[in-house]
C-alpha atoms as a PDB file:
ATOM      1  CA  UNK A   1      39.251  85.666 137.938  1.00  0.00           C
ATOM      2  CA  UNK A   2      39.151  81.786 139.563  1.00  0.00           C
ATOM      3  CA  UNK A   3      41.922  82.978 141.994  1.00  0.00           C
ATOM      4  CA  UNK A   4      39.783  86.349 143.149  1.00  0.00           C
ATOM      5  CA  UNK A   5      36.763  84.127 143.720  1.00  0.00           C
ATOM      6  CA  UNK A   6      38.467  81.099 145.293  1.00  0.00           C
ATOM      7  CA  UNK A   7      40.071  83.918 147.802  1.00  0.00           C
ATOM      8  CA  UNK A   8      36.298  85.252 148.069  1.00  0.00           C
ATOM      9  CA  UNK A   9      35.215  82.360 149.323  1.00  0.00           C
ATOM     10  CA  UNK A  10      38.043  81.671 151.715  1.00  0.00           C
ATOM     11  CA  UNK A  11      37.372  84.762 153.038  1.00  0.00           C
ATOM     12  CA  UNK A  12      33.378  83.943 153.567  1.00  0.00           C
ATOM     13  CA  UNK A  13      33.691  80.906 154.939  1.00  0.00           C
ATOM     14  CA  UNK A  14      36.591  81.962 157.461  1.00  0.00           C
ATOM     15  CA  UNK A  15      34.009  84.316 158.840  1.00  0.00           C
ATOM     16  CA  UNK A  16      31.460  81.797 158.477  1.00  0.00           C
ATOM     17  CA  UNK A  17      33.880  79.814 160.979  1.00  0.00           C
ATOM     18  CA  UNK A  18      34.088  82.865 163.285  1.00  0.00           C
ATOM     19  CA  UNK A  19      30.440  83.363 163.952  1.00  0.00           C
ATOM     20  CA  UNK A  20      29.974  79.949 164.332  1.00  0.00           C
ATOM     21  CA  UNK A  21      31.716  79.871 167.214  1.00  0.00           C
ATOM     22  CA  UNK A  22      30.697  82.786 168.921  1.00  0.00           C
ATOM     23  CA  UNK A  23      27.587  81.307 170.825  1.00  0.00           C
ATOM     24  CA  UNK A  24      23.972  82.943 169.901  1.00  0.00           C
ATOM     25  CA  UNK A  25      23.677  83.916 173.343  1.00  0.00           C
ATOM     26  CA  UNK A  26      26.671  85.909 173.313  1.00  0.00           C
ATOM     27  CA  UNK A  27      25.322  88.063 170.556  1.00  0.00           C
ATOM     28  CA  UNK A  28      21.801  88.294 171.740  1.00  0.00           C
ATOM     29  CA  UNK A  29      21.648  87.800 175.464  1.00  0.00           C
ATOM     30  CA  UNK A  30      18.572  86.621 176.850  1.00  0.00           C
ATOM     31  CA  UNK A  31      16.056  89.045 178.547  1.00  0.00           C
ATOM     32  CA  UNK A  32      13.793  88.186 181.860  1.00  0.00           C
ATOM     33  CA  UNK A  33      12.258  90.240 183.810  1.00  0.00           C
ATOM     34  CA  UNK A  34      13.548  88.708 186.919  1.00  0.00           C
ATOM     35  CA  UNK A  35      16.981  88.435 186.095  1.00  0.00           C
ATOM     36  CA  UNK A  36      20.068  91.194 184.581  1.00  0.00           C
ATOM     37  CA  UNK A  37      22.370  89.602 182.496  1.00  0.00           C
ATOM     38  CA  UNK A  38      26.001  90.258 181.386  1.00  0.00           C
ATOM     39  CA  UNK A  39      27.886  89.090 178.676  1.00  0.00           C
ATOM     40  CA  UNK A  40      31.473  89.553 177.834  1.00  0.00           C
ATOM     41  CA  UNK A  41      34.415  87.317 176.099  1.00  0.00           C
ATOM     42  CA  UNK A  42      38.086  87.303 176.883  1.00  0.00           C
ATOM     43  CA  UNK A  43      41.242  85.731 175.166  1.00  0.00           C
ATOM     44  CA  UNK A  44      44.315  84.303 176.792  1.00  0.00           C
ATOM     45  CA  UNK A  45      46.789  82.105 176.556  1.00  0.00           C
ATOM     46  CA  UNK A  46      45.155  79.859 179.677  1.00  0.00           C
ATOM     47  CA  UNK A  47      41.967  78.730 179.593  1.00  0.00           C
ATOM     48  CA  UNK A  48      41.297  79.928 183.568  1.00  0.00           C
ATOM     49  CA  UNK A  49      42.757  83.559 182.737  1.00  0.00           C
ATOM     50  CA  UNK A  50      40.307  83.895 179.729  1.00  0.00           C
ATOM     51  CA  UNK A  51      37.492  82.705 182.180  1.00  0.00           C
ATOM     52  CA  UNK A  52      38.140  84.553 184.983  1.00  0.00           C
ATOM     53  CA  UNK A  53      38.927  88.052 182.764  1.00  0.00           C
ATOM     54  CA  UNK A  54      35.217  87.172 180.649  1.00  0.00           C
ATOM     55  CA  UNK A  55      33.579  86.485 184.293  1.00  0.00           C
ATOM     56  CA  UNK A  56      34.904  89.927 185.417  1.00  0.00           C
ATOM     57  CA  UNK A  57      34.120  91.796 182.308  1.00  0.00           C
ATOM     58  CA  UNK A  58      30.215  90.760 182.620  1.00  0.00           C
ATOM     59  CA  UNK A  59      29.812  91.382 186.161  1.00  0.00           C
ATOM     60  CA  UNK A  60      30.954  94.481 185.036  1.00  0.00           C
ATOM     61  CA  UNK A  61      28.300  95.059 182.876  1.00  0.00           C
ATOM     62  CA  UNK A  62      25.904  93.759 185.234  1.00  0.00           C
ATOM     63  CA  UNK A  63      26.873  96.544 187.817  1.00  0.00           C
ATOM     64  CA  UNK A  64      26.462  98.993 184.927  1.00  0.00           C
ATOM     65  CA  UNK A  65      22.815  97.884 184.628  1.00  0.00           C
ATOM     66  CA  UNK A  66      22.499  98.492 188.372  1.00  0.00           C
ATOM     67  CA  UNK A  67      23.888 101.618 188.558  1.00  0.00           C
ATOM     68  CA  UNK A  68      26.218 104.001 186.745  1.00  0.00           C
ATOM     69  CA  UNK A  69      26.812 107.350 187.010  1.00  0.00           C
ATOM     70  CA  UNK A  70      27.519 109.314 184.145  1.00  0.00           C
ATOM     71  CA  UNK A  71      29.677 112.456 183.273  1.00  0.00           C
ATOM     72  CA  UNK A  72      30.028 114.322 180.171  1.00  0.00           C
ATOM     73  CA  UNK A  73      32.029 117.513 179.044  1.00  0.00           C
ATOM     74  CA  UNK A  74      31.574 119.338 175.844  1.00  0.00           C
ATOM     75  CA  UNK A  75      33.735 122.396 174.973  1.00  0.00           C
ATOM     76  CA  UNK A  76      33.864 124.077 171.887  1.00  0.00           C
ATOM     77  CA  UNK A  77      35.724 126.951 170.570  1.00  0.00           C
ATOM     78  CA  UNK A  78      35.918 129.542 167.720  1.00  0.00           C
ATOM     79  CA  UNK A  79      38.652 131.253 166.772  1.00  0.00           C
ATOM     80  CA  UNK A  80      39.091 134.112 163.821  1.00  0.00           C
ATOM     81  CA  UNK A  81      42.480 134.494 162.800  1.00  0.00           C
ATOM     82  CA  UNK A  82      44.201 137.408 160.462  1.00  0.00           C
ATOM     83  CA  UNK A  83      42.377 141.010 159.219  1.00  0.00           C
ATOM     84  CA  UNK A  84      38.340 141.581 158.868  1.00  0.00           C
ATOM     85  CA  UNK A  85      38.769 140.812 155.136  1.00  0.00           C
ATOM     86  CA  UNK A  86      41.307 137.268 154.971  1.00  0.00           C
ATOM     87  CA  UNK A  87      39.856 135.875 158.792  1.00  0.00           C
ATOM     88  CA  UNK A  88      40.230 132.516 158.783  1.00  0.00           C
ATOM     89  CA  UNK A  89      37.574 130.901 161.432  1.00  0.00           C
ATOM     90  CA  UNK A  90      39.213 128.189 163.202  1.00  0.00           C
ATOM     91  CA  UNK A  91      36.473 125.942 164.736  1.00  0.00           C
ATOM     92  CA  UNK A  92      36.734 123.317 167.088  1.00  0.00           C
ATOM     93  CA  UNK A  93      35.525 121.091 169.870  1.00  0.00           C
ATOM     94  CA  UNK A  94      36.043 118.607 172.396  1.00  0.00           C
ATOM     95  CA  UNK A  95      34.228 115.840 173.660  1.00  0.00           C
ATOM     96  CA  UNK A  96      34.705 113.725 176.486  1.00  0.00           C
ATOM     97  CA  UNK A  97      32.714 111.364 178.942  1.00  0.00           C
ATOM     98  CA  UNK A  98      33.031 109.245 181.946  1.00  0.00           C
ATOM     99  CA  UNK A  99      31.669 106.301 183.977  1.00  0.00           C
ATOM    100  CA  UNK A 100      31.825 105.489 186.974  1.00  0.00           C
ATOM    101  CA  UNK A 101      30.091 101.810 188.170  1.00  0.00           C
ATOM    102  CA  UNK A 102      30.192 100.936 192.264  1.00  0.00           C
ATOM    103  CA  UNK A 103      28.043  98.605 193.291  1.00  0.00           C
ATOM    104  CA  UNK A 104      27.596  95.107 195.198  1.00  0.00           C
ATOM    105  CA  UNK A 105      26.481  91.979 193.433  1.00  0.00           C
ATOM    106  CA  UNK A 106      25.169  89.571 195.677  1.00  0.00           C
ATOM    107  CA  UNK A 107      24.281  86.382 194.120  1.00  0.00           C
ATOM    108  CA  UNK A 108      26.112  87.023 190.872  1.00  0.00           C
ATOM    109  CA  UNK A 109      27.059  83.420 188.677  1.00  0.00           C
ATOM    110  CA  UNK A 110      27.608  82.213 186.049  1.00  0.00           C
ATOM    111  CA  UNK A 111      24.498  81.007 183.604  1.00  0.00           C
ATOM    112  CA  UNK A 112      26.675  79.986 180.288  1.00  0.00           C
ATOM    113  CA  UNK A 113      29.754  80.037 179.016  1.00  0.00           C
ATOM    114  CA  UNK A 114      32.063  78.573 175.796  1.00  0.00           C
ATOM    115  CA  UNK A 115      35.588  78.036 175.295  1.00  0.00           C
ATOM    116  CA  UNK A 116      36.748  78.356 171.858  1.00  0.00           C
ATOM    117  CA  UNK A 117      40.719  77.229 171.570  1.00  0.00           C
ATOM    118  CA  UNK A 118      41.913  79.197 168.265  1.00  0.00           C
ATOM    119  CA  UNK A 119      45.540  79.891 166.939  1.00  0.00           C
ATOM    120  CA  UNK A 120      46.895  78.628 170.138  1.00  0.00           C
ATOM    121  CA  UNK A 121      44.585  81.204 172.524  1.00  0.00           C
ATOM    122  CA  UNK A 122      41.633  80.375 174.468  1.00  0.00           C
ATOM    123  CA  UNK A 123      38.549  82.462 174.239  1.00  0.00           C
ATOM    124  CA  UNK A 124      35.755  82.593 176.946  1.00  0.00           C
ATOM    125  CA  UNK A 125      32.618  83.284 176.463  1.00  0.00           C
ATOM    126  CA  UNK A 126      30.471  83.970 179.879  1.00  0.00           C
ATOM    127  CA  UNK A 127      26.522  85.160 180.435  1.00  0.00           C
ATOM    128  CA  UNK A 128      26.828  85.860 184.101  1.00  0.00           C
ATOM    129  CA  UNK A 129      22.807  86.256 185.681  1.00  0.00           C
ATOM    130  CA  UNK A 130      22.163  88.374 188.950  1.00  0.00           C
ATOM    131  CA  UNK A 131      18.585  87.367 190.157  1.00  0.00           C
ATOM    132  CA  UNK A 132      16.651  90.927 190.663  1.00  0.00           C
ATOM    133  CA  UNK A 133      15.768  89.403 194.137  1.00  0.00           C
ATOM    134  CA  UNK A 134      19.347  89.047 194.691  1.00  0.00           C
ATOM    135  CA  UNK A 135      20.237  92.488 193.544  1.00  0.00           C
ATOM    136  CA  UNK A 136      17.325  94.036 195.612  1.00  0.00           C
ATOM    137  CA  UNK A 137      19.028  92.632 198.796  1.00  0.00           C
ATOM    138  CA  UNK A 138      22.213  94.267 197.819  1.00  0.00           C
ATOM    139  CA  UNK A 139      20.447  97.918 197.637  1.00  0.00           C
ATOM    140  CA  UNK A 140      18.675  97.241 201.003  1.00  0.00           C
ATOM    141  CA  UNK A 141      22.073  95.753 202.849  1.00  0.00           C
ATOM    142  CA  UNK A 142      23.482  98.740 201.246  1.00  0.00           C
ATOM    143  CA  UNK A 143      21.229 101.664 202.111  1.00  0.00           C
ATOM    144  CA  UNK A 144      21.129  99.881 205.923  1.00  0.00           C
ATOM    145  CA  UNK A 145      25.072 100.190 205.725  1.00  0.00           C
ATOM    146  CA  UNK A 146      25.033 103.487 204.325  1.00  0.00           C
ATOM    147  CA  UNK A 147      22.232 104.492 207.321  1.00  0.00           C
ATOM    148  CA  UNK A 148      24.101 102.911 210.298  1.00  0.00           C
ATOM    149  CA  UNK A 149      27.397 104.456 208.937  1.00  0.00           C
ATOM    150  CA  UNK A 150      26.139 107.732 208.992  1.00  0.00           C
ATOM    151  CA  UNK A 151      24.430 107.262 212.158  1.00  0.00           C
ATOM    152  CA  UNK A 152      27.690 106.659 213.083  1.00  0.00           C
ATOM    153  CA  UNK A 153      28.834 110.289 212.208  1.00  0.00           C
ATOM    154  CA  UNK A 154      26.477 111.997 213.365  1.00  0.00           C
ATOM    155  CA  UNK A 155      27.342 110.599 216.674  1.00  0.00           C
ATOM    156  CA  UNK A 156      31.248 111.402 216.706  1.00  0.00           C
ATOM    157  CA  UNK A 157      30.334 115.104 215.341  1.00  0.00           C
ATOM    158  CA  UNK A 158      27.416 115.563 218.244  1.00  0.00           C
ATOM    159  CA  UNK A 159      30.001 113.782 220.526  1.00  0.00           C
ATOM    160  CA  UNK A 160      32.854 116.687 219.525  1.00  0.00           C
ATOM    161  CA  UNK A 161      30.813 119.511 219.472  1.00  0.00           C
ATOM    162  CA  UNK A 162      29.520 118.136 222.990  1.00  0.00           C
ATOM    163  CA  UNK A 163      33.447 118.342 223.703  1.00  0.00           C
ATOM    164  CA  UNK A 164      34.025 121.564 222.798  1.00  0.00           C
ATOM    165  CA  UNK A 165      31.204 123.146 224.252  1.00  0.00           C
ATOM    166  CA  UNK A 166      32.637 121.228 228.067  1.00  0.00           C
ATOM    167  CA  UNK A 167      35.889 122.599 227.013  1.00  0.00           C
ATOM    168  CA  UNK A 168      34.640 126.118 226.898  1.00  0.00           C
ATOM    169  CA  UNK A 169      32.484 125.894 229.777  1.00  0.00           C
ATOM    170  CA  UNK A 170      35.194 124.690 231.745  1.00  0.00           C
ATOM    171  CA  UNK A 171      37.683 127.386 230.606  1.00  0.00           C
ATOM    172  CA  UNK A 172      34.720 129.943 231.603  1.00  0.00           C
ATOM    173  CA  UNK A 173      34.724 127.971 235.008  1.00  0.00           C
ATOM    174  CA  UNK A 174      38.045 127.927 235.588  1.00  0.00           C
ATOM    175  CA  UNK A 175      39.919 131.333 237.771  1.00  0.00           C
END
């Protein structure tokens, strides 16, 4: 009985250790009106890899906030197998889902971060803040690019149409 408790609390107190280093703003990041935030954590073996991987991870979720567009698929399917009196209804589905993030983050940095060394691996743990301000300038350089780019198209396609309609007035022209 002492050995199952003594292992009991081994057990609580190596969790214990585990939240305790797992910063509080990790697990609850803070909320502002004026600012997204994204949290994430990372392991490696060196301390810069487990940075830069927990730096990438939140701006990740940052873009998510921003925008994300979302597909789902549900299929399901009934089958009845054998006579009218020993059918066996097979019934089944499928479910699957699928996002897709693509946005610039201008003005994305880091606002916190911990390194934990454990068992010979480093863990990062990175709050990464994009200023709405910031993000708003993104969406307006973004919709100018998008405008001027298709301005852009709209010119080459007038411009070959305007081609092809020379090239069959000349060939109407022409003896």
């Amino acid at each position: 009985m002492r050995r199952i408790l003594t292992g009991a609390v081994l057990a609580g107190v190596v969790v214990l250790t585990a939240c305790a280093s797992t910063p509080g703003w990790y697990r609850n990041p803070p909320k502002k009106k004026d600012i997204y935030y994204g949290a994430a954590s990372a392991t490696s073996a060196d301390e810069q890899m487990a940075i830069a991987k927990a730096q990438a991870d939140a701006r990740g979720e940052l873009a998510q906030q921003m925008s994300t567009y979302y597909g789902g698929l549900i299929r399901r399917f009934r089958e009845e197998m054998g006579s009218e009196l020993t059918g066996e209804m097979l019934d089944g589905m499928t479910q699957a889902s699928k996002q897709i993030t693509s946005t610039t983050l201008i003005g994305s940095r880091p606002s916190k971060r911990s390194i934990v060394r454990e068992k010979g691996r480093y863990i990062a743990y990175v709050l990464m803040e994009l200023p709405t301000g910031d993000a708003n300038t993104a969406f307006v350089y973004e919709m100018k690019k998008n405008a001027a780019l298709y301005a852009r198209l709209q010119k080459a396609k007038a411009m070959q149409e305007l081609d092809k309609e020379l090239e069959a007035f000349n060939k109407t022209r022409t003896p």
